[in-house]
N, C-alpha and C. Protein backbone atom coordinates (compact mmCIF):
# COMPACT_ATOMS: atom_id res chain seq x y z
N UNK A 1 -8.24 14.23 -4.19
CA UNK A 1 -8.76 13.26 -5.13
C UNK A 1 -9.88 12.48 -4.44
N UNK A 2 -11.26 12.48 -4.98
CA UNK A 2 -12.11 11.63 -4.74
C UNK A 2 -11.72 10.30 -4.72
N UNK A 3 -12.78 9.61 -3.68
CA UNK A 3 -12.74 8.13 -4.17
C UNK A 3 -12.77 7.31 -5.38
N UNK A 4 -14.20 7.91 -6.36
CA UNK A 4 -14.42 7.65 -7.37
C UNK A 4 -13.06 8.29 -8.58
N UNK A 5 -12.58 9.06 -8.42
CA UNK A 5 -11.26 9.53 -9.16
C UNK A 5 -10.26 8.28 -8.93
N UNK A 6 -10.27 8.00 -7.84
CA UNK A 6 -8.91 7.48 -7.44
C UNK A 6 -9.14 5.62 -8.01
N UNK A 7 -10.67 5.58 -7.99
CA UNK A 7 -10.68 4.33 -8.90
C UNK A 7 -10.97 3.65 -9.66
N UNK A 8 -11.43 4.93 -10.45
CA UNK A 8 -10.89 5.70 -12.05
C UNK A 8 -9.67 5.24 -12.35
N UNK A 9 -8.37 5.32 -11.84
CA UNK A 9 -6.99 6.03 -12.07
C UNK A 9 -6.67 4.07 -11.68
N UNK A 10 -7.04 3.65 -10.66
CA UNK A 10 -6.29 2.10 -10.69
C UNK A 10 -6.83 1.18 -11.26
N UNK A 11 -7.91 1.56 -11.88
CA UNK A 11 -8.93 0.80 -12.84
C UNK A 11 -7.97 1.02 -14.17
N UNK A 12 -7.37 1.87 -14.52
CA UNK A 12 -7.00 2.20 -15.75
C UNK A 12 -5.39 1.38 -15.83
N UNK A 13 -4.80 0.98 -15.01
CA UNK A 13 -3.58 -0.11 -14.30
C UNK A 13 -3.97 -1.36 -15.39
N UNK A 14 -2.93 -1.92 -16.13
CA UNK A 14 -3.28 -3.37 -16.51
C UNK A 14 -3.12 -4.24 -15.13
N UNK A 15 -3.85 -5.34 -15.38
CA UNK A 15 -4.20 -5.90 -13.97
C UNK A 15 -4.84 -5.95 -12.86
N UNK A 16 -5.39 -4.44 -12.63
CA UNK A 16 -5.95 -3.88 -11.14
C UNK A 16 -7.63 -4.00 -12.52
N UNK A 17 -8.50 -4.70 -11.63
CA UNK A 17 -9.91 -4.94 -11.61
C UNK A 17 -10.72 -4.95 -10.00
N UNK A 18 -12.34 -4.88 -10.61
CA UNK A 18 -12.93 -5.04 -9.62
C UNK A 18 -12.74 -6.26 -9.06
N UNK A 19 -13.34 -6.83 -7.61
CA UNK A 19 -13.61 -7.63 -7.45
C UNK A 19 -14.57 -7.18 -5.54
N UNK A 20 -14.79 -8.64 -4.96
CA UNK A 20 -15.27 -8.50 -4.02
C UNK A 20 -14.32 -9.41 -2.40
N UNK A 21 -14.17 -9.20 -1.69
CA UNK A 21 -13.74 -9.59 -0.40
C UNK A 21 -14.71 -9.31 1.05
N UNK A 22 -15.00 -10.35 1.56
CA UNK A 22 -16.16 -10.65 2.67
C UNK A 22 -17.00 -9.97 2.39
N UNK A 23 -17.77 -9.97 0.99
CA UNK A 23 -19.08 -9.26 0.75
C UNK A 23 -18.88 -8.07 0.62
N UNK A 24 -17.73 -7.46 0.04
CA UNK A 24 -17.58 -5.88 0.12
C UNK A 24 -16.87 -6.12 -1.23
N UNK A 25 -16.79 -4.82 -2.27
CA UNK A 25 -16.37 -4.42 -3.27
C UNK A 25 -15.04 -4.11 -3.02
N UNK A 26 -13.69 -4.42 -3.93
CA UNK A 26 -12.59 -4.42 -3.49
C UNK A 26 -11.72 -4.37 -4.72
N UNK A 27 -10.78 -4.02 -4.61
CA UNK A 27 -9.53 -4.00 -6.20
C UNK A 27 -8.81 -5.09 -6.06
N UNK A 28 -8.38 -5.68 -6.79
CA UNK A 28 -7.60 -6.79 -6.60
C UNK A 28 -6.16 -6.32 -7.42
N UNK A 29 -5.02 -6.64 -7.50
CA UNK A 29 -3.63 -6.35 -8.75
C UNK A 29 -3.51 -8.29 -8.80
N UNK A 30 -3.69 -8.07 -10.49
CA UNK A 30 -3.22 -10.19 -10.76
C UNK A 30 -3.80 -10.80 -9.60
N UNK A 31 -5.34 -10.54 -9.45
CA UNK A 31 -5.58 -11.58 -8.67
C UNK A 31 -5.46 -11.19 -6.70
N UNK A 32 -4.70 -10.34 -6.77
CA UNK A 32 -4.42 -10.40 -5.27
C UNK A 32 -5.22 -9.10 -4.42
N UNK A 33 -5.53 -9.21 -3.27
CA UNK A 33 -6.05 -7.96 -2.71
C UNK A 33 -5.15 -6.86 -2.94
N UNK A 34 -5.82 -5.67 -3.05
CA UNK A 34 -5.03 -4.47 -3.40
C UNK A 34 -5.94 -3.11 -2.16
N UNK A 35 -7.06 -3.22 -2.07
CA UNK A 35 -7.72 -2.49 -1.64
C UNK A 35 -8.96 -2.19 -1.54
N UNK A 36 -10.02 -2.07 -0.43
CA UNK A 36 -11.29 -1.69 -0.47
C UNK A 36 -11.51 -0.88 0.85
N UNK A 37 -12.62 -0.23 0.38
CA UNK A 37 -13.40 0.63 1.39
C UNK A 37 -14.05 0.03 2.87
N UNK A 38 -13.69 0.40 4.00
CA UNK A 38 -14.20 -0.23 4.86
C UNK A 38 -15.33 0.89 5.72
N UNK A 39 -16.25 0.51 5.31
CA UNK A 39 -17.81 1.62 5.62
C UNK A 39 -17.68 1.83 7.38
N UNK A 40 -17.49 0.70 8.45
CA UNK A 40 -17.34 0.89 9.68
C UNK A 40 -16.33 1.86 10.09
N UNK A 41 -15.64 2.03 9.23
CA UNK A 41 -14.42 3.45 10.07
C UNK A 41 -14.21 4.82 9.09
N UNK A 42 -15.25 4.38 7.57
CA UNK A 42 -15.01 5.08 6.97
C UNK A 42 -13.40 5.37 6.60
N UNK A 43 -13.19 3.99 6.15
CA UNK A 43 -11.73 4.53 5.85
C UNK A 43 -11.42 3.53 4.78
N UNK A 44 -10.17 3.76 3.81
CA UNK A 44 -10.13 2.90 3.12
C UNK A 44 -9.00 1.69 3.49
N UNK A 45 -8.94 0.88 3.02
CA UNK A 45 -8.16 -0.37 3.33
C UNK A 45 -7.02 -0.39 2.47
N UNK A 46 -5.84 -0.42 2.25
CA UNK A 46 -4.91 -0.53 1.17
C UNK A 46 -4.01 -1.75 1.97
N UNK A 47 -2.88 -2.59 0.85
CA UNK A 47 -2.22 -4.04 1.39
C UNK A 47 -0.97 -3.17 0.60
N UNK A 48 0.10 -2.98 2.02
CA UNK A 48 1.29 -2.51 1.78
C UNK A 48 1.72 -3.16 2.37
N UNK A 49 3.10 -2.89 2.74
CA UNK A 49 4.39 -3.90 3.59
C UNK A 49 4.17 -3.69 5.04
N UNK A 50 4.49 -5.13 5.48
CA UNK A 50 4.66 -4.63 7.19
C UNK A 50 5.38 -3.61 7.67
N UNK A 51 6.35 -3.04 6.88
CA UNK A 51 7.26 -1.68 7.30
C UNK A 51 6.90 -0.62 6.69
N UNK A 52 5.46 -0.56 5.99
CA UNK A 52 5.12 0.21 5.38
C UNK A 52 3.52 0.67 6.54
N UNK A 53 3.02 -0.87 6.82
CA UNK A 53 2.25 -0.11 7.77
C UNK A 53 2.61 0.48 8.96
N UNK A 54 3.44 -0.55 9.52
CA UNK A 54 4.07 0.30 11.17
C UNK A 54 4.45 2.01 10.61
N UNK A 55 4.84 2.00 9.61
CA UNK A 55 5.62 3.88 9.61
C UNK A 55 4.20 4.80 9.49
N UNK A 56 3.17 3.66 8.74
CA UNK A 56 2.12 4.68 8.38
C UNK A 56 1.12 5.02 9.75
N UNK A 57 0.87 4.00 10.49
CA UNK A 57 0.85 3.94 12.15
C UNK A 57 1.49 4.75 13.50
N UNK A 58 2.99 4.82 13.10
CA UNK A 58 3.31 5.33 14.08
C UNK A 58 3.28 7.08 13.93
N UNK A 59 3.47 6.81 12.58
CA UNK A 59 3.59 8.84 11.97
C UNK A 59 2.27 9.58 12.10
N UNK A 60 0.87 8.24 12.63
CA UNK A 60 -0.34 9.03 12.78
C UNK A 60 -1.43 8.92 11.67
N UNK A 61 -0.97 8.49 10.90
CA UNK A 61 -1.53 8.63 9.02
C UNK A 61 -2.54 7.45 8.82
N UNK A 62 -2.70 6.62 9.81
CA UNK A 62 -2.89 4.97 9.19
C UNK A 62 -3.13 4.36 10.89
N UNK A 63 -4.02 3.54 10.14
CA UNK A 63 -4.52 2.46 11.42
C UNK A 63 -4.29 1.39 11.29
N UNK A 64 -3.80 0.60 12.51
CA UNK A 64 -3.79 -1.01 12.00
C UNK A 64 -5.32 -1.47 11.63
N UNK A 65 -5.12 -2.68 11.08
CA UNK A 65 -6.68 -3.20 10.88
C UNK A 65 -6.59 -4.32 11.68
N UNK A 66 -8.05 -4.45 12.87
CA UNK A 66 -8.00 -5.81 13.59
C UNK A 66 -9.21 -5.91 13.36
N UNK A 67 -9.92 -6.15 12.33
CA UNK A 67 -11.24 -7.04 11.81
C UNK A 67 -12.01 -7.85 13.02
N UNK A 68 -11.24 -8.84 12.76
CA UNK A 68 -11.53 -10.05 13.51
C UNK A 68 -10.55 -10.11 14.89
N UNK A 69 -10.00 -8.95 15.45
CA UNK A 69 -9.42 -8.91 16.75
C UNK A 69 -7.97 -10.07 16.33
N UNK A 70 -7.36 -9.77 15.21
CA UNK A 70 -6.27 -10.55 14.92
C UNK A 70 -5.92 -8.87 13.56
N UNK A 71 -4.54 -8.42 13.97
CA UNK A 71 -3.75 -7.73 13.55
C UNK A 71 -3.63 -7.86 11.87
N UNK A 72 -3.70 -7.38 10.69
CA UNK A 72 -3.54 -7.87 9.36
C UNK A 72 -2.29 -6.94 9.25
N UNK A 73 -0.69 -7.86 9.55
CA UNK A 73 0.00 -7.41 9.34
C UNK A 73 0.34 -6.45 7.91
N UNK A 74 -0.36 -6.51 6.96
CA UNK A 74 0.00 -6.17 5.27
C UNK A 74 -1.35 -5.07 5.40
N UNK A 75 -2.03 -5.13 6.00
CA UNK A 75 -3.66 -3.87 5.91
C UNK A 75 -3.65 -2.76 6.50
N UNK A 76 -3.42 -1.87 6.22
CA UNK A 76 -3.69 -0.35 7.25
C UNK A 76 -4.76 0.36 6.77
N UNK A 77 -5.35 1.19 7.51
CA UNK A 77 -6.68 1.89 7.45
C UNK A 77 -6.27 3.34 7.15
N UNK A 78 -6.84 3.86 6.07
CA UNK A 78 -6.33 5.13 5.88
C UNK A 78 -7.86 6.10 5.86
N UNK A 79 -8.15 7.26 6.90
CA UNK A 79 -9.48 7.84 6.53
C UNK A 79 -9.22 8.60 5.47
């Protein structure tokens, strides 16, 4: 699934809209971060559970995100 497919498909979600976060284009669900593209690793950003990123981390699948050299416990990097 393309990018553009895939947000196609959460665009079509009641609730999930565009929006923007630190100057970058981003999905929000009711308001809250949900996900955006991060162009420096080429990867995308998704906000899951802290036990959702450590598994996606340790299994290889997923990166932590340290932006700002501070850990975003809820953010993993998926290429």
């Amino acid at each position: 699934m393309s990018y553009e497919q895939a947000l196609n498909a959460l665009l079509a979600i009641d609730g999930v809209e565009e929006s923007t976060m630190m100057k970058t284009p981003c999905l929000r669900y009711k308001g809250s971060f949900l996900a955006m593209m991060f162009e420096k690793e080429d990867a995308l950003i998704i906000k899951v559970s802290p036990e959702r990123v450590n598994e996606l981390v340790s299994r290889g699948v997923g990166g932590e995100f340290n932006f700002t050299k501070k850990r975003f416990k809820e953010w993993v990097l998926t290429p």
